[in-house]
Protein backbone atom coordinates (compact mmCIF):
# COMPACT_ATOMS: atom_id res chain seq x y z
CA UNK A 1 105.38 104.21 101.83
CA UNK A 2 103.07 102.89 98.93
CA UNK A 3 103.00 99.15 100.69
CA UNK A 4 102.00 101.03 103.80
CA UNK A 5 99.51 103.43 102.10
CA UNK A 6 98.19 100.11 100.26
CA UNK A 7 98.06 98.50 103.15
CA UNK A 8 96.45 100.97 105.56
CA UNK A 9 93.57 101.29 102.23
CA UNK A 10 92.35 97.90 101.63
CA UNK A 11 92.52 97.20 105.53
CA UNK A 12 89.88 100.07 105.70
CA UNK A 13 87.98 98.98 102.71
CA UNK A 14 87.92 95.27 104.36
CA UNK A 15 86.38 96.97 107.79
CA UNK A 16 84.04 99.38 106.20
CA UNK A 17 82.92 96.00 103.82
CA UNK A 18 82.10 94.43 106.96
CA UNK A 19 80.78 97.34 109.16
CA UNK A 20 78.04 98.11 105.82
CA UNK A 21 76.95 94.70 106.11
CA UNK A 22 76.28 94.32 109.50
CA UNK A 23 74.32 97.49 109.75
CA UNK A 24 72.13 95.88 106.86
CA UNK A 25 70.89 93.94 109.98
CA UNK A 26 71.32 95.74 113.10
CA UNK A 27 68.74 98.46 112.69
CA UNK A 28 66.09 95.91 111.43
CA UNK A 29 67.00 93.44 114.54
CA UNK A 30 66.31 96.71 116.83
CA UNK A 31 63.36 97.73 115.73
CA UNK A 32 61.60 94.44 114.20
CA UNK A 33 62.31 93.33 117.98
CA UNK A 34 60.00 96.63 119.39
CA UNK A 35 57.13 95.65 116.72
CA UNK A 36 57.04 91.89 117.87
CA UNK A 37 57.12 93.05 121.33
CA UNK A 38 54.22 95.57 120.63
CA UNK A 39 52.29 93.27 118.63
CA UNK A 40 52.34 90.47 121.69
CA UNK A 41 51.59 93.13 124.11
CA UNK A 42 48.34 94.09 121.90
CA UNK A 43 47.35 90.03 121.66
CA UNK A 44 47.89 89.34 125.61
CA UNK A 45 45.44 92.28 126.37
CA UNK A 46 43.04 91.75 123.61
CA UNK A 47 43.21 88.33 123.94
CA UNK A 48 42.51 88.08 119.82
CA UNK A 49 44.15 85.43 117.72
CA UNK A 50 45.19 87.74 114.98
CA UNK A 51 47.26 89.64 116.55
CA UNK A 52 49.24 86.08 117.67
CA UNK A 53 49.68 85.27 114.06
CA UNK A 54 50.78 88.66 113.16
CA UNK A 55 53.11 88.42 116.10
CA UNK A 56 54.57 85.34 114.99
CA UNK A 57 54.57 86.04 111.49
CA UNK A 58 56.94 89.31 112.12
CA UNK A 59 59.21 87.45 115.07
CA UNK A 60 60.09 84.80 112.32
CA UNK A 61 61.11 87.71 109.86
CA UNK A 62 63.08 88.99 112.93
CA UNK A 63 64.60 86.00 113.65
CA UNK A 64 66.11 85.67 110.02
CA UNK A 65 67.54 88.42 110.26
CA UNK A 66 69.00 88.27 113.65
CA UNK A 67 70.90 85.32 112.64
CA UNK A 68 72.33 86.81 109.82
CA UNK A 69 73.67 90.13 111.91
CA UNK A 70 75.19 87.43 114.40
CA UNK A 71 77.45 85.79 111.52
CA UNK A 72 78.20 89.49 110.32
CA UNK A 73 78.89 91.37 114.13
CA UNK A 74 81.59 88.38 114.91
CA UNK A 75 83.43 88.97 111.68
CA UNK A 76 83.85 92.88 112.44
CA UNK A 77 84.98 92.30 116.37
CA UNK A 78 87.73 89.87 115.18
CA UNK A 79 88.84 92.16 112.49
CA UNK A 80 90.11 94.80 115.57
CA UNK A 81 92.61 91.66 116.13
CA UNK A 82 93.66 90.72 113.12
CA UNK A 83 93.71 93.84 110.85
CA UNK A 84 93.85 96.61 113.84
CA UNK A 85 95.89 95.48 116.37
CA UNK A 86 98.14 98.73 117.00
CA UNK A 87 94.71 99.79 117.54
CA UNK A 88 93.79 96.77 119.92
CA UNK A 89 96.96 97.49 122.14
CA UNK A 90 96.51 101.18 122.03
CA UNK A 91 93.26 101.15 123.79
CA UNK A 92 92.34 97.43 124.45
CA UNK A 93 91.80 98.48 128.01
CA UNK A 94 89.43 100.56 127.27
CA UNK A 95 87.63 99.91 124.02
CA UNK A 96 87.61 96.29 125.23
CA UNK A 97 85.69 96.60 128.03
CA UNK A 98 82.45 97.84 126.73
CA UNK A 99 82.74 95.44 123.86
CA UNK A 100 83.08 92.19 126.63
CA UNK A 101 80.20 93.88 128.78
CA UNK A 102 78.19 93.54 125.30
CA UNK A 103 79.12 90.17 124.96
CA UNK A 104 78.82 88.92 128.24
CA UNK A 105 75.58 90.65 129.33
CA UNK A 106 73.56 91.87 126.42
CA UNK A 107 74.21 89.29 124.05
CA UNK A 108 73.49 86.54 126.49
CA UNK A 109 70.49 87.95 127.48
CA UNK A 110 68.88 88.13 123.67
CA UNK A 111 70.20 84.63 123.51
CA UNK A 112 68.63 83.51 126.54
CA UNK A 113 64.87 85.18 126.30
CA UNK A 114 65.29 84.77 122.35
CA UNK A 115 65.42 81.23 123.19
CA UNK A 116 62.09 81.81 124.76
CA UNK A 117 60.31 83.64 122.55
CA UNK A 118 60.83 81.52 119.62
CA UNK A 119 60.47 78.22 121.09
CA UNK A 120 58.66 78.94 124.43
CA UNK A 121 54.65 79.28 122.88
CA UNK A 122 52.60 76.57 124.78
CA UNK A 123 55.70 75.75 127.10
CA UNK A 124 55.87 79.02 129.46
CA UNK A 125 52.66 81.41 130.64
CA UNK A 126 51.73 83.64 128.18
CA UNK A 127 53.05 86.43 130.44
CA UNK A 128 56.18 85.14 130.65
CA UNK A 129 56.43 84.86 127.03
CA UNK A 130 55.82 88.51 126.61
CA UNK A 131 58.16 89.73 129.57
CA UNK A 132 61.02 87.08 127.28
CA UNK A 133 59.88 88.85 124.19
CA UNK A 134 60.80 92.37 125.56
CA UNK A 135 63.60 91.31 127.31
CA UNK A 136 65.01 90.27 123.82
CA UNK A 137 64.05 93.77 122.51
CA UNK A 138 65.70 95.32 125.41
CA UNK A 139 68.69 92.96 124.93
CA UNK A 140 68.87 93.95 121.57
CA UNK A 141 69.28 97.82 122.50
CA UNK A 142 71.77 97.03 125.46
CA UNK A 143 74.17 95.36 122.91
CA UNK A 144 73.88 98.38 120.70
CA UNK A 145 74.42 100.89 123.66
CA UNK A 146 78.04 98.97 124.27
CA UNK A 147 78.97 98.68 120.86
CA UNK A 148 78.01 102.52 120.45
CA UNK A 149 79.58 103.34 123.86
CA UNK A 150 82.98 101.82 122.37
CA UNK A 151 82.46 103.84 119.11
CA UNK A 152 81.64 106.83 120.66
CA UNK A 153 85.23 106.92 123.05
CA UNK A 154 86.94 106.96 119.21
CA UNK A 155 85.96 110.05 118.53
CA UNK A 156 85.57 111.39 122.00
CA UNK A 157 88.68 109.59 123.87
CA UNK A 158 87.68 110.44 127.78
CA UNK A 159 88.01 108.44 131.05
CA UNK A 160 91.44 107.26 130.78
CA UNK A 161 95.77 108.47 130.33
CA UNK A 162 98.54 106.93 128.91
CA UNK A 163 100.69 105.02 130.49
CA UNK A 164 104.37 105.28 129.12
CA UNK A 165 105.42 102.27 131.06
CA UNK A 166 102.93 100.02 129.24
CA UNK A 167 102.95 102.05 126.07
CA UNK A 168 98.97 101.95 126.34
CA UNK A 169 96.37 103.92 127.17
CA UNK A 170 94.47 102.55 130.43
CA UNK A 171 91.55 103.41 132.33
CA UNK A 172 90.87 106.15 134.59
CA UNK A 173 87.52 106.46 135.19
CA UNK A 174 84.67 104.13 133.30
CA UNK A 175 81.50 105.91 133.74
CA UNK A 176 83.81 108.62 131.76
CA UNK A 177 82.29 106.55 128.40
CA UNK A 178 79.15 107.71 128.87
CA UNK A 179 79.48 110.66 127.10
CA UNK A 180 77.57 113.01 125.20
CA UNK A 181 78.66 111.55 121.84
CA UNK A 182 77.96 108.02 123.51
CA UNK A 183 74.13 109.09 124.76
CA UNK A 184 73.58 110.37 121.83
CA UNK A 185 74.72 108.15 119.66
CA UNK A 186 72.74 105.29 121.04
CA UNK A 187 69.60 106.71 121.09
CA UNK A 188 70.09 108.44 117.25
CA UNK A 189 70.52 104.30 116.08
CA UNK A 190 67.97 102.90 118.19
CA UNK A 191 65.21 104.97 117.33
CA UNK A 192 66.56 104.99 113.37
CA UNK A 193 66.10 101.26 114.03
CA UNK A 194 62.69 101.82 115.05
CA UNK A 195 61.91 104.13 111.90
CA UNK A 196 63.91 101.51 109.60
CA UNK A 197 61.74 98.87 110.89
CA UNK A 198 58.59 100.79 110.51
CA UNK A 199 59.13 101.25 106.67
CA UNK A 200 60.05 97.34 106.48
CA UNK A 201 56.29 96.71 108.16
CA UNK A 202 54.50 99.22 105.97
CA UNK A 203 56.56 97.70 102.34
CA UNK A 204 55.90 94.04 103.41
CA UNK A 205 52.61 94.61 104.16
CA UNK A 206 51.51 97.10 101.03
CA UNK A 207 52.64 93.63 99.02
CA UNK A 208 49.98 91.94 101.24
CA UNK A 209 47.23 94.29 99.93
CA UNK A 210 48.74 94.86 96.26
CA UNK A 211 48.02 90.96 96.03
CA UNK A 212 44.17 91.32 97.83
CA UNK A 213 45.69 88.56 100.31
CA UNK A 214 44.69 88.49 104.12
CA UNK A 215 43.97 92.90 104.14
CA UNK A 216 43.20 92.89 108.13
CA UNK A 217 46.48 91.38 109.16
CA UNK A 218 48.34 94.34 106.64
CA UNK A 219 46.42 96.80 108.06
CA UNK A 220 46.75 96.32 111.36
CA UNK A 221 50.32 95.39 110.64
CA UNK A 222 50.36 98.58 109.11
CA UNK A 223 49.26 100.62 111.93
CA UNK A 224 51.86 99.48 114.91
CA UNK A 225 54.48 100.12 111.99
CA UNK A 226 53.41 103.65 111.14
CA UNK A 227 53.43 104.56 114.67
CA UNK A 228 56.39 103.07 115.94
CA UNK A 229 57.81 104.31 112.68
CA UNK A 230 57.16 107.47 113.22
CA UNK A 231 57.93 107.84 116.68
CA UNK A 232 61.54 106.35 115.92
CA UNK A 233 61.38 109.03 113.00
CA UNK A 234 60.91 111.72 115.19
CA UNK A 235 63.13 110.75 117.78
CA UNK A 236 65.89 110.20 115.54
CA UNK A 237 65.46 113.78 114.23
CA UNK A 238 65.55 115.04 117.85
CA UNK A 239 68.66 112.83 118.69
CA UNK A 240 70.46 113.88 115.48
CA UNK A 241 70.43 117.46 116.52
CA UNK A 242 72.13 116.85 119.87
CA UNK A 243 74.88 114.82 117.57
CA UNK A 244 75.09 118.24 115.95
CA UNK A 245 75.53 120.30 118.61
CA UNK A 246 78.81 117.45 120.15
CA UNK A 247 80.29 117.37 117.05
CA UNK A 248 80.13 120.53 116.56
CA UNK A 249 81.74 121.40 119.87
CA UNK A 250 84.27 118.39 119.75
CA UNK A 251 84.94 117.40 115.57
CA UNK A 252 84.23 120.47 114.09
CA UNK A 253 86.50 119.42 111.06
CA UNK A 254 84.17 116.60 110.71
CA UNK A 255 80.90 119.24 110.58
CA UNK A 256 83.09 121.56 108.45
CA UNK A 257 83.32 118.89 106.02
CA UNK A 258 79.61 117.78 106.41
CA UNK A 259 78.78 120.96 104.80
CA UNK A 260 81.55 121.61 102.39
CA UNK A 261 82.60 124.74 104.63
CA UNK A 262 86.38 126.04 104.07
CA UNK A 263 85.53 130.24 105.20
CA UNK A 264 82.91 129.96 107.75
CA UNK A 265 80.84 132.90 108.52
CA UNK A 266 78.40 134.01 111.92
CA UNK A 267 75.04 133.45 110.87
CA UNK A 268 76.77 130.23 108.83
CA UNK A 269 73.86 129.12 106.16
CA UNK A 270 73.45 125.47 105.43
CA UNK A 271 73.69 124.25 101.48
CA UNK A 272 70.73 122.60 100.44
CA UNK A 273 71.52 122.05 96.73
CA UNK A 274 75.05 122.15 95.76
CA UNK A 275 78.28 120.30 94.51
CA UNK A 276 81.33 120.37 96.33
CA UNK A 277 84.56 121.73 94.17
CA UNK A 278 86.89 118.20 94.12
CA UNK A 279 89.65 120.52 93.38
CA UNK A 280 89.22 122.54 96.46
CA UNK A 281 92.46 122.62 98.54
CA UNK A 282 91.97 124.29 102.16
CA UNK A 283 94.29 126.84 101.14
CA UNK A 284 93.59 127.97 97.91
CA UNK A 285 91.21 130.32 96.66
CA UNK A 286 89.16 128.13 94.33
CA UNK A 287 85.56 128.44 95.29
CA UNK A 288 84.20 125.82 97.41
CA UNK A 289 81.88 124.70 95.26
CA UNK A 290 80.24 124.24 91.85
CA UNK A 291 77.37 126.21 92.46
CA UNK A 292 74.76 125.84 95.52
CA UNK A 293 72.13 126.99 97.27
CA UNK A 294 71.64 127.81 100.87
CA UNK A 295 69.41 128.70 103.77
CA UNK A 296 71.22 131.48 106.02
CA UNK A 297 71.52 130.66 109.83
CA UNK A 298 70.86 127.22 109.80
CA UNK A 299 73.83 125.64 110.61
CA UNK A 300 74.53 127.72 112.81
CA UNK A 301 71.46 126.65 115.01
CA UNK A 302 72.01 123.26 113.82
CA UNK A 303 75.92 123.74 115.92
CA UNK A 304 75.25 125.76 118.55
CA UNK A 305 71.41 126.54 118.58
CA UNK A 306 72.03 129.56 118.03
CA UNK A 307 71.58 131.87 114.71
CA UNK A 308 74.09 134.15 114.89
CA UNK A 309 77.03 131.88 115.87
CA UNK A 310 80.16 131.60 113.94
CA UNK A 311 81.14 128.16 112.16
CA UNK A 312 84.52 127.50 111.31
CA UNK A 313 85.55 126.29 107.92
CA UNK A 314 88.56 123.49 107.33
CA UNK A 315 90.53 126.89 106.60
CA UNK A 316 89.46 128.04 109.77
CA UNK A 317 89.81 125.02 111.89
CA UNK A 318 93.54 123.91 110.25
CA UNK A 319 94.55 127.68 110.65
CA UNK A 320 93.39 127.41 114.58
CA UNK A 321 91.32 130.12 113.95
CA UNK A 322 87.81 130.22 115.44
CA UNK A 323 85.42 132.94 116.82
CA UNK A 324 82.86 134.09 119.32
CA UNK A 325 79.20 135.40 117.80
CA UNK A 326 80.88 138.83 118.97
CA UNK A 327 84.03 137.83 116.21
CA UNK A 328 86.57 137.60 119.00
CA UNK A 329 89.41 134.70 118.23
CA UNK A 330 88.61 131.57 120.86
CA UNK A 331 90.93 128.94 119.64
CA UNK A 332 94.76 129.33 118.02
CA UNK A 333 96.14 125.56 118.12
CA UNK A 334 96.66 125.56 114.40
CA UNK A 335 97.55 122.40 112.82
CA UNK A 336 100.98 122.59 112.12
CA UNK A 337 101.31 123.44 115.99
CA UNK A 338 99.24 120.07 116.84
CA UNK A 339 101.77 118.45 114.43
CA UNK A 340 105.00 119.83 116.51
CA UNK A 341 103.02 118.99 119.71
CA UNK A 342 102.89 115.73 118.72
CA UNK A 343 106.32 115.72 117.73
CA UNK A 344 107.01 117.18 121.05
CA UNK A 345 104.98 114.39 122.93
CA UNK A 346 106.52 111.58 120.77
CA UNK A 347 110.32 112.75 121.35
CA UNK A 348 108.83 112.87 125.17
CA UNK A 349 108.37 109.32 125.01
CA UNK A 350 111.46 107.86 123.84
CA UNK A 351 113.14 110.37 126.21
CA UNK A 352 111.05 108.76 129.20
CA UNK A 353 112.47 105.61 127.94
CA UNK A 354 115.70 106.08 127.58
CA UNK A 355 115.35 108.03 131.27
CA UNK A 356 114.07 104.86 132.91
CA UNK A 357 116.23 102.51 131.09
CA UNK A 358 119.68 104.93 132.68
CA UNK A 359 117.59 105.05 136.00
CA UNK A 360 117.62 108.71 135.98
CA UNK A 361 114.52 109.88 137.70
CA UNK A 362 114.52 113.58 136.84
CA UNK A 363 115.04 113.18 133.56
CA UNK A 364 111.48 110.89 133.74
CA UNK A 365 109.97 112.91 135.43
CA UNK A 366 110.77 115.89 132.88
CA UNK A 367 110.14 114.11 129.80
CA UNK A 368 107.10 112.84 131.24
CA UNK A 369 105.64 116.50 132.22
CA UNK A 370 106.51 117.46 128.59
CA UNK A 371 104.86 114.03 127.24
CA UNK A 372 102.02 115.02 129.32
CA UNK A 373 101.50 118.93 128.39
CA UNK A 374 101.77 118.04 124.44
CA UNK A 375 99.65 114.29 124.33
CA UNK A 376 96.22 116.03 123.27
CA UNK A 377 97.71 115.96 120.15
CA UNK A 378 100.30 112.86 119.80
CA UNK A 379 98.40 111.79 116.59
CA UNK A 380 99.22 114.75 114.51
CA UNK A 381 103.19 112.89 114.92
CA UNK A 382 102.13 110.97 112.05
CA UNK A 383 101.25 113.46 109.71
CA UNK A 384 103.78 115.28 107.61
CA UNK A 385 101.72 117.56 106.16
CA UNK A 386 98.26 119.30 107.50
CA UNK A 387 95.72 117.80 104.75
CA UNK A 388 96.31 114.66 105.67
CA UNK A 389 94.19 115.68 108.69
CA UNK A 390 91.55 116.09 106.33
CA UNK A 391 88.47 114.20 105.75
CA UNK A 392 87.13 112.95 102.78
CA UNK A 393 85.04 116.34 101.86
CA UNK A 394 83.06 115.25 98.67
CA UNK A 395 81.46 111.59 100.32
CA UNK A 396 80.97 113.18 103.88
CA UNK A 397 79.00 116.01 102.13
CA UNK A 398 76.93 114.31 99.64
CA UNK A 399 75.96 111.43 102.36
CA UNK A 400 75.33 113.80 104.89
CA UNK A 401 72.62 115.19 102.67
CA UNK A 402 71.11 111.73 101.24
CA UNK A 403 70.93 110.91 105.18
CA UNK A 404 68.67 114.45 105.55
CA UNK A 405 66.69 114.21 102.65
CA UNK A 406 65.68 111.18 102.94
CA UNK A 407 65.06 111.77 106.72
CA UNK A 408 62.51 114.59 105.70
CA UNK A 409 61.30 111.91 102.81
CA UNK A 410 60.14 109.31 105.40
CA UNK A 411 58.69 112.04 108.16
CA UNK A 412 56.17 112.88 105.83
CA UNK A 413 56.09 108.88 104.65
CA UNK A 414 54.68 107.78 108.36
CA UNK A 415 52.56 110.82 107.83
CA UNK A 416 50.58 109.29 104.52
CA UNK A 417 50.51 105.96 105.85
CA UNK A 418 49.12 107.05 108.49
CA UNK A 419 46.11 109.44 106.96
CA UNK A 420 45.57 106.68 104.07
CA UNK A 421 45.09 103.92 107.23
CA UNK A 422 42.57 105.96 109.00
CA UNK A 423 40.67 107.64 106.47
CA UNK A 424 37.68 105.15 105.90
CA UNK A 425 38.81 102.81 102.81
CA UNK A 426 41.03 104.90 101.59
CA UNK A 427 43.85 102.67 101.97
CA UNK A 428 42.02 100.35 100.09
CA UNK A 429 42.05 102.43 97.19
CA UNK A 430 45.26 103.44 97.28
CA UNK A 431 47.51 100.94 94.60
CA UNK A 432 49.71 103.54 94.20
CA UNK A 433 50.95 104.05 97.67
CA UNK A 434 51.31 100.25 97.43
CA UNK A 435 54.36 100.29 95.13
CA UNK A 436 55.95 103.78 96.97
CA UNK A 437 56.01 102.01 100.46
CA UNK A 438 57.75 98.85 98.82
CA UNK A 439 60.35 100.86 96.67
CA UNK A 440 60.72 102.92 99.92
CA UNK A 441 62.12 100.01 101.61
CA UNK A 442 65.96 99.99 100.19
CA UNK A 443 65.49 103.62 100.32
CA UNK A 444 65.85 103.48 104.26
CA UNK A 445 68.82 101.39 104.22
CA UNK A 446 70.41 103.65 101.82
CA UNK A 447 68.99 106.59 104.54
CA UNK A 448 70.56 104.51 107.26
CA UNK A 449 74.21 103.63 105.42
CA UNK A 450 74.61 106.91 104.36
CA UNK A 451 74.23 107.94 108.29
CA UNK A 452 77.03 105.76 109.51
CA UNK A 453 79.04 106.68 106.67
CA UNK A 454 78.82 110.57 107.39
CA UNK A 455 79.88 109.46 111.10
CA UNK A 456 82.88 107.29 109.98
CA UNK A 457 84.25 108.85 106.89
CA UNK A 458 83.47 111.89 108.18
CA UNK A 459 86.05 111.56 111.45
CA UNK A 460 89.11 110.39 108.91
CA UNK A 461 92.24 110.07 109.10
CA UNK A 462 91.33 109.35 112.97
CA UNK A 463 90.59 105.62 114.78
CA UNK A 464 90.87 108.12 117.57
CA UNK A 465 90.46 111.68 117.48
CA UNK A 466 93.80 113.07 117.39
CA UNK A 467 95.14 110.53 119.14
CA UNK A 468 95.53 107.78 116.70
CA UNK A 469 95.25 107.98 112.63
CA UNK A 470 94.55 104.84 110.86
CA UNK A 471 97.85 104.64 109.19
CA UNK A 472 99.24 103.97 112.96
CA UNK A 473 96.23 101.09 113.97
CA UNK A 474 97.14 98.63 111.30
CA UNK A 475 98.55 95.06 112.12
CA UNK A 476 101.74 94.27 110.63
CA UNK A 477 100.86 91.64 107.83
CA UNK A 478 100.99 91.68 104.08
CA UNK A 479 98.65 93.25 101.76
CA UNK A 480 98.28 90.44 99.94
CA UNK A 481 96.45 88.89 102.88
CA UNK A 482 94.28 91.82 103.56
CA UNK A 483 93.09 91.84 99.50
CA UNK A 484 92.28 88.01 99.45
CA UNK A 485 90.21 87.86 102.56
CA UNK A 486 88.53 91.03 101.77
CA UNK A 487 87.60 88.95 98.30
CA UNK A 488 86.70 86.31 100.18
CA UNK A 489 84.19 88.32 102.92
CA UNK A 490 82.77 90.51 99.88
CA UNK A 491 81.44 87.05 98.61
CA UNK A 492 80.51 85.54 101.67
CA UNK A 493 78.14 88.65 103.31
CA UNK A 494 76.74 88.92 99.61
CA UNK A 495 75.99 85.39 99.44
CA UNK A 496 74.57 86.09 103.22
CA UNK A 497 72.69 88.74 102.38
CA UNK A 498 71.33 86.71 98.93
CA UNK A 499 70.10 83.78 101.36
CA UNK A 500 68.49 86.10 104.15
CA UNK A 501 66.05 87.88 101.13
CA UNK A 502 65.64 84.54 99.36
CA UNK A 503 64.41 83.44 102.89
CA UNK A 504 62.58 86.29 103.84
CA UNK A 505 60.70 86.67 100.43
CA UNK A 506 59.57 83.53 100.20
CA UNK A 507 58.22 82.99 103.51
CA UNK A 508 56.28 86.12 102.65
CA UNK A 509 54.67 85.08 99.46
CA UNK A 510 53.89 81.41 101.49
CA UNK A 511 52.04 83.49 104.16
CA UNK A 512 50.35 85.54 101.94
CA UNK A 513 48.75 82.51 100.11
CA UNK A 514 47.40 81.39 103.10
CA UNK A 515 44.55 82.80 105.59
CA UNK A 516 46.95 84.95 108.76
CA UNK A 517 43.78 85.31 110.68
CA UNK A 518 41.99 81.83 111.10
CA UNK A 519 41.94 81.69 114.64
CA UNK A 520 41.52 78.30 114.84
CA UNK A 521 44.69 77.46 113.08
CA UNK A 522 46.97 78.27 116.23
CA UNK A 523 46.63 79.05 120.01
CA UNK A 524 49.05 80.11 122.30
């Protein structure tokens, strides 16, 4: 049980190594992408050379980084093979086919217009250039929405049934994947790309001025990422809360543990200081935490929009207990039922089984009704005791509020950059906001990580809700092999990451050195 438990805990630190990584580059890739495509747009109207260099000088920034998130995004797909593939088989019907539709049809088409962008000036019309520009920003979001739509079916499984002659889940019904969850998931890390990108614009560019080198091109740089900064800012916000309202309705354990919540309450308040109690079990009566503060109602809005609504705790939800605004009980599967219905659907199985293997057709068609009536819950099988369908509490928490602070932080960010840009001069005299809007720039990724991690850690123990715990998705291989090339990926992404901000920063400083604006220094 330790080599498994070993096993099944570097395997996840290996993905989540991985999975950090790449999102160091995915956000920037979809937003930079929207800011090139803006800037182009603004040039082919205007018809003004500096808004060609600016374009060029940001698609070159994108470009880097692109590159990078390629080498990264490979890496994680293959892992689903080699570290996951219980997983794989599980659902490779259906988790694979969003993920070849990405690969075959999005990814293709960045490659293709990408091609054009970067190496198309002076070969193709300059309106063809922009429609291959946008097409690469639109390519970029297309291969998110698959990757997200794949994501979002592990914690909302929909659109398919198992088939007990396969021993795999196949599908039923594809447009099923377009869930809630999925809609919403897209558009929350799209427009988060847009607001991550923004920040990126505004830090790079406050260096520009902090230096006194080529001020029009930062300024005007400035503006298209304040805007389309705050837009994705604002968007995001509006997204998130329609994430709150799905989880809430299908991973309430995961929102129960987003707020530290073991007893919930109608009217359910939302902590905005506080420490979680790390010795909290979800059936003792140890406080929940170590002192907070909260704001009444708000989480219930934030669940169900509405005030008075009851939230249930982990307590609560492992007890099966939850309850109407009028306090009536709604729900009774308690957990330790789940775990005998998924007892229940296992024993189904290898009843089925032996059934078909005797050729005894009632007996199928009886185990498979009771395989059937109890599979909602086959994952719980696994679990031996009802915390182990616990999340992490403490990390899901504290991220969950770094993602919300920070959120509010960079609202009223675009907000200043914005009032300092178009107040006469005043940006001018601002050296101060100079070094905020650069140290504001790892801030965002920390914003953006912490996001993803409240989404992932916050689902645990499940690769798919309650159909799948991660103990039951590994591959069969030695730990050994799992700790060595999790060694060896830790140094290769960092040395990855090292080379894309050597790159980046000194490209930067060149530019800045030299005159962006000179319009007689490059035509289309």
């Amino acid at each position: 049980m330790e080599d498994l438990s070993s096993l099944v805990d570097w395997s996840r630190l290996q993905f989540a190594l991985t999975a950090i990584y790449h999102w160091l580059f995915v956000p920037l890739t979809l937003g930079l992408s929207v800011i090139v495509a803006i800037m182009e747009s603004i040039y082919l109207k205007s018809g003004n050379t500096k808004w060609l260099h600016a374009t060029k000088f940001w698609m070159t920034l994108f470009g880097i980084n692109f590159a990078i998130g390629v080498a990264t995004g490979l890496i994680l797909e293959f892992e689903f093979g080699t570290n996951w593939s219980n997983y794989s088989w599980f659902v490779g019907d259906i988790f694979g086919a969003p993920l070849a539709i990405e690969g075959l049809l999005a990814f293709f088409l960045e490659a293709t217009f990408g091609a054009v962008m970067f190496f198309g000036w002076n070969k193709v019309s300059p309106r063809f250039h922009l429609v291959s520009t946008w097409l690469t920003a639109i390519g970029a979001s297309i291969s998110a929405l698959w990757i997200l739509v794949a994501n979002a079916w592990m914690q909302l499984p929909v659109g398919m049934e198992f088939d007990p002659d396969q021993m795999r889940n196949v599908m039923t019904d594809f447009w099923a994947l377009f869930s809630p969850i999925a809609l919403n998931k897209f558009f929350h890390a799209v427009f988060s790309g847009w607001a991550l990108a923004g920040v990126f614009v505004i830090g790079v560019s406050s260096y520009f001025l902090l230096k006194k080198r080529n001020r029009d091109f930062a300024v005007m740089s400035m503006k298209v990422g304040a805007w389309t900064g705050l837009a994705g800012m604002l968007l995001t916000m509006w997204t998130g809360d329609g994430s709150a309202v799905q989880v809430a309705r299908h991973q309430p354990m995961k929102l129960a543990a987003m707020e530290g919540l073991y007893h919930g309450h109608n009217g359910q308040g939302f902590t905005i200081i506080g420490i979680v109690n790390p010795d909290k079990e979800w059936n003792d009566d140890k406080p929940e935490y170590n002192g907070h503060i909260a704001v009444p109602y708000v989480l219930s809005v934030l669940a169900n929009h509405d005030p008075k609504s009851f939230v249930p705790g982990v307590t609560d939800i492992v007890n099966g207990v939850s309850l109407d605004a009028n306090g009536d009980t709604i729900n009774t599967v308690s957990y330790s039922e789940r775990i005998s219905m998924g007892l229940a659907a296992r024993q189904a199985l290898a009843d089925y089984g032996a059934a078909r293997n005797a050729k005894d057709s009632v007996a199928m068609a009886a185990a498979l009704k009771t395989f059937r009536d109890n599979y909602k819950y086959f994952g719980y099988a696994y679990f031996t005791d009802v915390k182990e369908a616990i999340p992490p509490i403490g990390l899901t928490f504290t991220t969950f509020r770094i993602m919300v602070y920070l959120g509010g932080y960079f609202l009223l960010f675009y907000v200043v950059t914005l009032l300092l840009i178009y107040r006469k001069n005043l940006i001018d005299r601002s050296r101060w906001f100079y070094w905020v809007a650069m140290l504001s720039v790892p801030l965002m990724w920390v914003c953006s990580e912490a996001g993803w991690c409240v989404a992932e850690v916050g689902r645990q123990p499940w690769t798919i809700q309650d159909l799948l715990p991660t103990k039951a998705a590994i591959s069969d291989i030695p730990t050994s092999s799992v700790v060595v090339t999790f060694w060896m990926f830790a140094a290769v992404f960092t040395l990855l990451l090292a080379a894309e901000v050597s790159i980046m920063v000194k490209y930067i400083e060149k530019k800045s050195r030299t005159s962006m604006l000179a319009p007689e220094s490059l035509t289309h």
